[in-house]
Protein backbone atom coordinates (compact mmCIF):
# COMPACT_ATOMS: atom_id res chain seq x y z
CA UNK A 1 0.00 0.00 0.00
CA UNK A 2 1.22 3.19 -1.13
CA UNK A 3 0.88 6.25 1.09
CA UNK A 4 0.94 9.82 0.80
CA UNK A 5 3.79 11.70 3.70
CA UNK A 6 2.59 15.17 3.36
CA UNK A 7 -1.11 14.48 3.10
CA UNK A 8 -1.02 11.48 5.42
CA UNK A 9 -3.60 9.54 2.93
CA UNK A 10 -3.50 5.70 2.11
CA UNK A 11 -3.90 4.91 -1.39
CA UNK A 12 -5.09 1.62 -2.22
CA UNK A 13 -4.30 1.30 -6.02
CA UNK A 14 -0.96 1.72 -8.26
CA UNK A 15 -1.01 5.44 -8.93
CA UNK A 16 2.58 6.69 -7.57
CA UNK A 17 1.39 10.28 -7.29
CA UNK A 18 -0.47 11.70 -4.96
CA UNK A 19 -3.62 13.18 -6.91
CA UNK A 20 -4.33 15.86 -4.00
CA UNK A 21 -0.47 17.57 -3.49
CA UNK A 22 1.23 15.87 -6.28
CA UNK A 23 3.87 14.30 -4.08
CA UNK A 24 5.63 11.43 -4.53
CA UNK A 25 3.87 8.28 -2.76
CA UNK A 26 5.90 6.02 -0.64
CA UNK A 27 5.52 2.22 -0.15
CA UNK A 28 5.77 -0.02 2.43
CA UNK A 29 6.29 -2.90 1.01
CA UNK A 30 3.35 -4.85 1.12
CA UNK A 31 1.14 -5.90 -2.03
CA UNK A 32 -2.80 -4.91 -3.37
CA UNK A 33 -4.95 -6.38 -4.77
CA UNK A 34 -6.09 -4.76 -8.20
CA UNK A 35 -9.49 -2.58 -8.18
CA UNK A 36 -9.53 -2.38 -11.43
CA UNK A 37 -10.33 -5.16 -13.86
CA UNK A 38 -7.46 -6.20 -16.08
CA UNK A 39 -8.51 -6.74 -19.79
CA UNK A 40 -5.10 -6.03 -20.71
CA UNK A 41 -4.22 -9.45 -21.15
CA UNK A 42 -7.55 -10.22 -23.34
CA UNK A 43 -6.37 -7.24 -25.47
CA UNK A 44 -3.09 -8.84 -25.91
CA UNK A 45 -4.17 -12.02 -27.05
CA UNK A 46 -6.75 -10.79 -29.42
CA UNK A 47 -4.34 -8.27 -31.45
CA UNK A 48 -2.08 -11.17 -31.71
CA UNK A 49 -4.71 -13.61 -33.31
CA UNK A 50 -5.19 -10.39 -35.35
CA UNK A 51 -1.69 -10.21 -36.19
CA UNK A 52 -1.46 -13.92 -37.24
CA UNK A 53 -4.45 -13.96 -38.92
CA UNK A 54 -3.18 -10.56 -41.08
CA UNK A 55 -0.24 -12.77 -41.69
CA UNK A 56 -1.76 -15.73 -42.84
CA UNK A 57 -4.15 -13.16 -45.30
CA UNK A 58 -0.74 -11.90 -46.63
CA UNK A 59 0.83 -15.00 -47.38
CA UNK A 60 -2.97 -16.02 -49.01
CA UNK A 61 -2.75 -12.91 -51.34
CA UNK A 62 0.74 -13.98 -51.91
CA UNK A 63 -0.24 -17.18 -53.46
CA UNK A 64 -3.63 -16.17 -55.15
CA UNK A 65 -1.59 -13.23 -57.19
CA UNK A 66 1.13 -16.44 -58.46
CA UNK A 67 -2.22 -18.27 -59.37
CA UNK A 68 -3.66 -15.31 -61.39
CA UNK A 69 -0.06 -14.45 -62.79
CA UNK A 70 0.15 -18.24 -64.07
CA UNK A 71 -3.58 -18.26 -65.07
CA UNK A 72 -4.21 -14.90 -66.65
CA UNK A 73 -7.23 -14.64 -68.93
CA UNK A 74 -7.85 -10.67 -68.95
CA UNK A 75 -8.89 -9.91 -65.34
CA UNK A 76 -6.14 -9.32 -62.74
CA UNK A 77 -8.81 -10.84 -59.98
CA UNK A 78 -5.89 -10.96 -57.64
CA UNK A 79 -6.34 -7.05 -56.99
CA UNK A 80 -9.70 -8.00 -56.46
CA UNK A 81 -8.79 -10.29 -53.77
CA UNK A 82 -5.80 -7.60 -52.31
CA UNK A 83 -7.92 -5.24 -51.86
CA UNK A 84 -10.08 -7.11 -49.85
CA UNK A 85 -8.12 -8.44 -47.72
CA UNK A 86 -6.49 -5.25 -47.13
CA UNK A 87 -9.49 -3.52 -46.30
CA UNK A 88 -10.48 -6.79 -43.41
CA UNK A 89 -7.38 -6.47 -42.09
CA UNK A 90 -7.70 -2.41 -41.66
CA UNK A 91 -10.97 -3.62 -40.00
CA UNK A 92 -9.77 -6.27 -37.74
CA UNK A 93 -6.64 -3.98 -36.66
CA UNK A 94 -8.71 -0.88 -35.68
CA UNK A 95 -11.45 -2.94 -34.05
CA UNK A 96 -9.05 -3.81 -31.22
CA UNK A 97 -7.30 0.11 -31.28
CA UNK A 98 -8.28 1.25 -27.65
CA UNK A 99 -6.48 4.86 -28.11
CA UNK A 100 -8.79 5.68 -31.44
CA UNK A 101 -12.28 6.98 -30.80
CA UNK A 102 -14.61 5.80 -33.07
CA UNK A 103 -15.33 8.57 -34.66
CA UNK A 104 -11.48 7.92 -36.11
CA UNK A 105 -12.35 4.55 -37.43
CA UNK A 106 -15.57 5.21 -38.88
CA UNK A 107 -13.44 7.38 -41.30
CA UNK A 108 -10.95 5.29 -41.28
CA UNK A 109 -13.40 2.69 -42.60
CA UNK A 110 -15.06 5.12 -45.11
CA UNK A 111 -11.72 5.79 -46.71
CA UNK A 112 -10.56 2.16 -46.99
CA UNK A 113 -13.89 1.76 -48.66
CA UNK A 114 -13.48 4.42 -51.04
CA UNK A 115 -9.69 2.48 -52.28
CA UNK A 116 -11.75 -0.82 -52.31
CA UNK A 117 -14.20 0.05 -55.17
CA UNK A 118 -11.71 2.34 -57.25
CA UNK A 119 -9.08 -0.87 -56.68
CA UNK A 120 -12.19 -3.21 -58.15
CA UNK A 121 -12.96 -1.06 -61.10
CA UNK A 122 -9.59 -0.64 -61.97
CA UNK A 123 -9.29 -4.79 -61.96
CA UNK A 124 -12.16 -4.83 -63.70
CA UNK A 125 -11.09 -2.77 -66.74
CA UNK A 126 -12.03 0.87 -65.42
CA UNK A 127 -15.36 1.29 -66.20
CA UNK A 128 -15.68 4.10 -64.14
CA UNK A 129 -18.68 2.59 -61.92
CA UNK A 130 -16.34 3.86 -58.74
CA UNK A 131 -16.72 7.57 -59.26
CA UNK A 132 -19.96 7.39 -60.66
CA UNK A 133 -21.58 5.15 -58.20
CA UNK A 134 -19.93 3.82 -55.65
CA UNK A 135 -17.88 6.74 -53.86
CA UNK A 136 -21.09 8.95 -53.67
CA UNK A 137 -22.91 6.37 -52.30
CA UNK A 138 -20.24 5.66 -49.68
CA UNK A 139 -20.62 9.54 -49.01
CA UNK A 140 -24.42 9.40 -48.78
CA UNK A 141 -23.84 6.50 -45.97
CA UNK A 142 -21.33 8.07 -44.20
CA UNK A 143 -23.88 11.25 -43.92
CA UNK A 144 -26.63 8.25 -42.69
CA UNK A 145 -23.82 7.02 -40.14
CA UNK A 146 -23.43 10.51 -39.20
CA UNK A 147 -26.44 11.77 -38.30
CA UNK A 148 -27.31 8.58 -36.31
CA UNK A 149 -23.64 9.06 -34.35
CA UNK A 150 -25.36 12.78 -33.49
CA UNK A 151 -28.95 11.32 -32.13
CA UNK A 152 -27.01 8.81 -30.29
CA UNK A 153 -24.71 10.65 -28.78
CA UNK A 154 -26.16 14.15 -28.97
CA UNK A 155 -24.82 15.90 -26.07
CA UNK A 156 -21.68 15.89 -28.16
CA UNK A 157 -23.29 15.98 -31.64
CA UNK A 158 -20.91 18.88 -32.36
CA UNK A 159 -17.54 16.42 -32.40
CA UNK A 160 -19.29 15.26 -35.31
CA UNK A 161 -18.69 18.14 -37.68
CA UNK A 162 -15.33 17.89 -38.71
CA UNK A 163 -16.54 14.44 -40.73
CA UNK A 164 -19.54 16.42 -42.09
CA UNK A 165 -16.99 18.80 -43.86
CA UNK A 166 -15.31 15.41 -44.76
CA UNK A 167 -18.50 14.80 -47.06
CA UNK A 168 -19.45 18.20 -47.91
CA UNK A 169 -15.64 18.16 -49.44
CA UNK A 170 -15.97 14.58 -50.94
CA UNK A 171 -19.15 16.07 -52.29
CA UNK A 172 -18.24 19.10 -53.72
CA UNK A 173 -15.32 17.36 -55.55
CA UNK A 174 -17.79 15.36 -56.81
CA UNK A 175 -19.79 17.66 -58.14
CA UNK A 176 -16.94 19.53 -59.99
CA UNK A 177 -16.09 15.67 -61.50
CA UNK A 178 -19.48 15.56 -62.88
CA UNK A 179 -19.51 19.41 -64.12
CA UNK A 180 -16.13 18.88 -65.56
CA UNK A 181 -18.00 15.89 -67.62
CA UNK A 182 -15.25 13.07 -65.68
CA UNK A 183 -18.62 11.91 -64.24
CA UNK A 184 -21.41 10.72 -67.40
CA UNK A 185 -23.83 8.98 -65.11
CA UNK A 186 -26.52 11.87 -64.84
CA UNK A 187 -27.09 14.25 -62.57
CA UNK A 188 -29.34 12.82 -59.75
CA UNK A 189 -26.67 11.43 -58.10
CA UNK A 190 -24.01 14.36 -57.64
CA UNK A 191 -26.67 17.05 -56.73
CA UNK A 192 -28.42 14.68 -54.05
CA UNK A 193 -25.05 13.89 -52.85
CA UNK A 194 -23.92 17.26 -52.55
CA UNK A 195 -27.55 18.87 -51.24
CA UNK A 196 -27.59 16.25 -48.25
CA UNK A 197 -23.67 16.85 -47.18
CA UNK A 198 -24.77 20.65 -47.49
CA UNK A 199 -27.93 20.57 -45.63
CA UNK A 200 -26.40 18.79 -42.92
CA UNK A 201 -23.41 20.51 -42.19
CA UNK A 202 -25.22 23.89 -43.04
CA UNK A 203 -27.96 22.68 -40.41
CA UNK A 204 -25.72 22.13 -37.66
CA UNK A 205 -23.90 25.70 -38.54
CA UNK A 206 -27.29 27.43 -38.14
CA UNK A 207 -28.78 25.27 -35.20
CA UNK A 208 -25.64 24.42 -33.29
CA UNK A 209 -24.88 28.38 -33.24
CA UNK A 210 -22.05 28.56 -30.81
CA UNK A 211 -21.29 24.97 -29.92
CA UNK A 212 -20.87 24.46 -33.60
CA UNK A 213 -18.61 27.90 -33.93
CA UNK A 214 -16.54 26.75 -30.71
CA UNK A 215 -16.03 23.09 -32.36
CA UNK A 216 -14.58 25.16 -35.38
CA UNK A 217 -12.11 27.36 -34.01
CA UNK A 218 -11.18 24.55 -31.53
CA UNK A 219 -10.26 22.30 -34.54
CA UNK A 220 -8.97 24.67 -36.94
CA UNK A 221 -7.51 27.17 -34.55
CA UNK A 222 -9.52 30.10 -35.51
């Protein structure tokens, strides 16, 4: 038990500051018990079956791109199959990531997403299905994910904005692909991509009024 000189407290756990004068805690020797419970050996054990299994993925991608090098017939499936297992094993490794929030690995996850259907239509010939469909469509869920994050967890909807100007960018970019003609697949889906990242982000500007303008100059130093 560890115990404080200048405060004259006993303090039951590992800590080896006092939290009340900031003085160094002396010991005398004899062991506690741990109040807290340890998962730290759980979290161990399940980032290395993580690791293994990422290796074991590797070494299968390995051997599936020597299959599709020695059995080529026009489509370089293998990429297919890459990207994949890429994107499971960003998955698996940021499930178990204790010091990201998951606000971090939801856009973590969006942007692995984004590489996995550009990495399929480029395997695939380029079609261009990617831009024209899939990315805005990944946008359009994040902004679903994102406003069921804020109803959840609305007393700090605000830490929520920095993604929406994630999508209003992805958006906007968008938009200027499909203006620029880079994008042939019709309007509908750029300007109801764009209109819900704008209404979102502008409704939480207009609503949030000062929690939203505090969240801004807290993040962008403004």
């Amino acid at each position: 038990m560890n115990s404080c000189k200048r405060c004259g407290l006993a303090i039951n756990d590992e800590t080896s500051i006092c939290l009340f004068c900031g003085m160094v805690l002396s010991g005398d020797g004899s062991g506690t018990e741990n109040i807290y419970p340890d998962i730290r050996n759980k979290t161990r054990m399940l980032k290395r079956l993580i690791n293994i299994a990422s290796y074991f993925a590797i070494v299968l991608e390995i051997f599936l791109v020597v299959i599709n090098y020695y059995n080529y017939y026009g489509i370089k499936w293998s990429i297919i199959t890459g990207g994949a297992i890429f994107y499971i094993i960003l998955t698996l490794q940021y499930s178990v990531n204790k010091r990201d929030g998951h606000i971090k690995k939801i856009f973590v996850q969006m942007l692995g997403a984004m590489l996995l259907v550009v990495v399929i239509d480029s395997a695939l010939g380029f079609s261009g299905w990617s831009f024209n469909i899939g990315i805005p469509l990944i946008i359009l869920l994040l902004d679903v994910i994102i406003l069921i994050c804020m109803v959840i967890n609305f007393e700090n909807w605000q830490s929520y904005l920095l993604m929406q100007i994630f999508t209003l960018v992805m958006s906007i970019i968008h938009m200027v692909f499909y203006m620029t003609g880079i994008i042939k697949n019709g309007p509908l889906l750029p300007w109801v991509t764009f209109g819900v990242s704008a209404v979102i982000f502008t409704s939480c500007l207009v609503i949030g009024d000062k929690k939203a303008k505090s969240e801004l100059k807290r993040r962008f130093y403004i």
